[in-house]
N, C-alpha and C. Protein backbone atom coordinates (compact mmCIF):
# COMPACT_ATOMS: atom_id res chain seq x y z
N UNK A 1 49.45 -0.61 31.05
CA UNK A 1 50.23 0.06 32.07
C UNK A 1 51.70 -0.29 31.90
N UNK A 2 52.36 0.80 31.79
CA UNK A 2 53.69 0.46 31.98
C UNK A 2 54.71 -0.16 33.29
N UNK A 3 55.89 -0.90 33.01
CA UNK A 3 55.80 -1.21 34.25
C UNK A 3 57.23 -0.39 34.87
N UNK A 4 56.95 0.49 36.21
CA UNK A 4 57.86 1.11 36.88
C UNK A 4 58.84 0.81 37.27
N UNK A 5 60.19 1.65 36.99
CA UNK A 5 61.59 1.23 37.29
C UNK A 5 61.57 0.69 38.52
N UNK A 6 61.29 1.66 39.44
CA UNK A 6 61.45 1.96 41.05
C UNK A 6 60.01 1.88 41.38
N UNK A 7 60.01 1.49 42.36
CA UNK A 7 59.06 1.74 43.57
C UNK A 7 58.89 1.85 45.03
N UNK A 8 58.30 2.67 45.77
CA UNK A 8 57.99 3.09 47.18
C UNK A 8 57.94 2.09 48.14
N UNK A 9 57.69 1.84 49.01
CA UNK A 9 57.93 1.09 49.92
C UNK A 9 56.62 0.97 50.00
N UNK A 10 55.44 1.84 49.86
CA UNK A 10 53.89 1.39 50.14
C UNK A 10 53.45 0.80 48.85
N UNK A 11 54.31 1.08 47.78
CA UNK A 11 53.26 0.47 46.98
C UNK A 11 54.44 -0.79 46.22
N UNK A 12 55.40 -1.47 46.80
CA UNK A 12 55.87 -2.54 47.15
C UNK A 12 55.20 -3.39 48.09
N UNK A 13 54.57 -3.07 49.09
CA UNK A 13 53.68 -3.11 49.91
C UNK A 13 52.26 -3.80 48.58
N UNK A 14 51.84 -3.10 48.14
CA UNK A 14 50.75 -3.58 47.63
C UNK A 14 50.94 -4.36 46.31
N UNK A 15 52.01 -4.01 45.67
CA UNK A 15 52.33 -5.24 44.70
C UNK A 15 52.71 -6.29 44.84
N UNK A 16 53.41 -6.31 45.97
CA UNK A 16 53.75 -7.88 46.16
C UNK A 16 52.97 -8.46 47.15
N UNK A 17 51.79 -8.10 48.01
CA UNK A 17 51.40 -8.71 49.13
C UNK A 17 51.99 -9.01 50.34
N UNK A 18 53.27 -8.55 50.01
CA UNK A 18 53.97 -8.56 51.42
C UNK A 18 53.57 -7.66 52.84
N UNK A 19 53.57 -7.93 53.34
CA UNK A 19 53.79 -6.58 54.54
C UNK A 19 55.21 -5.51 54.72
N UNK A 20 54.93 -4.21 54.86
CA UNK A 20 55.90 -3.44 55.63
C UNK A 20 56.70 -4.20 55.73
N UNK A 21 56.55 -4.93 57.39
CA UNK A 21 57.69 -5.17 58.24
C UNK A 21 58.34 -6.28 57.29
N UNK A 22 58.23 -7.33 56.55
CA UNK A 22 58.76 -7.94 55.86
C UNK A 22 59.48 -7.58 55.05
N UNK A 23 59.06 -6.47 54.64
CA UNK A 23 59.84 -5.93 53.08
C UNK A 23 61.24 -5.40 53.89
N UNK A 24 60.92 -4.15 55.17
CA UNK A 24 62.03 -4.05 55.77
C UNK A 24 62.75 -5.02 56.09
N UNK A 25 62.30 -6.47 57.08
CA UNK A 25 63.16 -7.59 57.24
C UNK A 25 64.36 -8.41 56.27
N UNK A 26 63.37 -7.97 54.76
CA UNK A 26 64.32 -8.16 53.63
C UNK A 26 65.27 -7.26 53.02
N UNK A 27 64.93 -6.24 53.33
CA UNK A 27 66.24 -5.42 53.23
C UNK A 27 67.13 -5.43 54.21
N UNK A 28 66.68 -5.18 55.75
CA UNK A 28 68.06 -5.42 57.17
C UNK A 28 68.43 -6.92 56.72
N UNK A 29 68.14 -8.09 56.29
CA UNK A 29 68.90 -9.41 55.61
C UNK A 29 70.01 -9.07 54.67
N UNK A 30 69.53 -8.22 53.79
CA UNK A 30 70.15 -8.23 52.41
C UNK A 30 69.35 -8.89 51.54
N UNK A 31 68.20 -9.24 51.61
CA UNK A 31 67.26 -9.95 50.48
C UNK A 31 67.10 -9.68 49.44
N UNK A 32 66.86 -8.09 49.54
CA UNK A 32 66.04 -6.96 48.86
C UNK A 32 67.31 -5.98 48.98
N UNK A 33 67.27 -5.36 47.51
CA UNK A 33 68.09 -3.66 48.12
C UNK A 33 67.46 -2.83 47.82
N UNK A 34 67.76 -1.62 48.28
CA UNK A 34 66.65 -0.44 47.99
C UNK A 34 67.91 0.76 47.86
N UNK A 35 67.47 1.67 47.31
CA UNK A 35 68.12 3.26 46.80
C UNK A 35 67.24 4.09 47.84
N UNK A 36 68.17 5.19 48.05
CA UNK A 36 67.68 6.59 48.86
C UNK A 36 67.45 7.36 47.88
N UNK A 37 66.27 8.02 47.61
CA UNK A 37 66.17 9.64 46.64
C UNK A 37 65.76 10.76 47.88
N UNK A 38 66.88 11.23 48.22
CA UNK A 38 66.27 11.90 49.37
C UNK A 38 65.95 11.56 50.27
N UNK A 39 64.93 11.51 51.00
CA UNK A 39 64.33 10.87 51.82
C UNK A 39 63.26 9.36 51.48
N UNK A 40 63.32 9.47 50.20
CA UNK A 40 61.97 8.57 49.94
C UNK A 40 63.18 7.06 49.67
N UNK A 41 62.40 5.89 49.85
CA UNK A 41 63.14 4.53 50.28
C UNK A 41 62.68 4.00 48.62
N UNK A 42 63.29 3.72 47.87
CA UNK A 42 63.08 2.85 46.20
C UNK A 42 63.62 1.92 46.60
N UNK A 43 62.61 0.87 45.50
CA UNK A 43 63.30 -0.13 45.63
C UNK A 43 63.40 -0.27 43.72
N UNK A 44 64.08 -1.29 43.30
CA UNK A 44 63.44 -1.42 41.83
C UNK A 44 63.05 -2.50 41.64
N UNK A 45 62.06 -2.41 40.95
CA UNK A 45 60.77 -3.41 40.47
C UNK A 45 61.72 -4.73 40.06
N UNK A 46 62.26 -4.79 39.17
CA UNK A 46 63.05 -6.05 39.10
C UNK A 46 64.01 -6.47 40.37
N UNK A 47 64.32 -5.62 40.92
CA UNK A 47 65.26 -6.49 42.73
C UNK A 47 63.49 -6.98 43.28
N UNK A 48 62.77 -6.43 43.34
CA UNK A 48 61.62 -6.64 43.89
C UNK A 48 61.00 -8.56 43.44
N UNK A 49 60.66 -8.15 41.94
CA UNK A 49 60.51 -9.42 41.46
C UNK A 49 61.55 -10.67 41.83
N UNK A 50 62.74 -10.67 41.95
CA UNK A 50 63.65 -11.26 42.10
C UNK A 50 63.34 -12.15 43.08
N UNK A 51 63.25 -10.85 44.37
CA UNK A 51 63.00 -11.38 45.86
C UNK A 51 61.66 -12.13 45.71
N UNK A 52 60.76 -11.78 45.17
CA UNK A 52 59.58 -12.39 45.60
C UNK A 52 59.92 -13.90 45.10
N UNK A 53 60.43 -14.15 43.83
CA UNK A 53 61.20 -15.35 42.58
C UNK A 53 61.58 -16.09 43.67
N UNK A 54 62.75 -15.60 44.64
CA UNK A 54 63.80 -16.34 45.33
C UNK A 54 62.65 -17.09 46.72
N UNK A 55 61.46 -16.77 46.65
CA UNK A 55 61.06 -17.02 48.09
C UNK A 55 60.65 -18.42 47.57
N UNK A 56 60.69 -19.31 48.87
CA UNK A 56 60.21 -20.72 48.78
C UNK A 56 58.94 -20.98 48.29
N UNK A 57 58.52 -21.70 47.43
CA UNK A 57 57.24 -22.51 47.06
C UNK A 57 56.44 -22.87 47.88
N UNK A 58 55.04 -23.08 48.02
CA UNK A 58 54.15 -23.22 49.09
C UNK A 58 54.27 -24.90 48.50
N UNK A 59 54.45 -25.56 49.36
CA UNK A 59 53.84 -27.38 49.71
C UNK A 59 52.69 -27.45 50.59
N UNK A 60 52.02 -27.87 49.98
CA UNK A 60 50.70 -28.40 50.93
C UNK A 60 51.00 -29.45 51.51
N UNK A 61 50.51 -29.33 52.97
CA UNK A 61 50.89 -30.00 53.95
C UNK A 61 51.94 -30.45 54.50
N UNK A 62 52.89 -29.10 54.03
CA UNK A 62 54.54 -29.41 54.74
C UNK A 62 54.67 -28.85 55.40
């Protein structure tokens, strides 16, 4: 499978395990940026990876 420039907001949604409202929370931050095509919300796969990169490490029992 190749891997996609851009992607949708639902299926950002399913690649990263995030939720919706998160992914939006990271864009109203500035976390994440996303492109308009029209109406449809892109994001691109590498800002995507980035954000997920930049998120904190899980510690057990912290």
């Amino acid at each position: 499978m190749d891997t996609p420039i851009a992607v949708t907001i639902p299926d950002a949604v399913r690649l990263s395990g995030c939720s919706r409202s998160a992914l939006y929370e990271a864009l109203k931050r500035g976390d994440l940026t996303a492109r308009k095509a029209g109406r449809r919300t892109l994001i691109s796969f590498s800002d995507l990876e980035a954000y997920l990169a930049s998120l904190p490490t899980y510690q057990a029992g912290a």
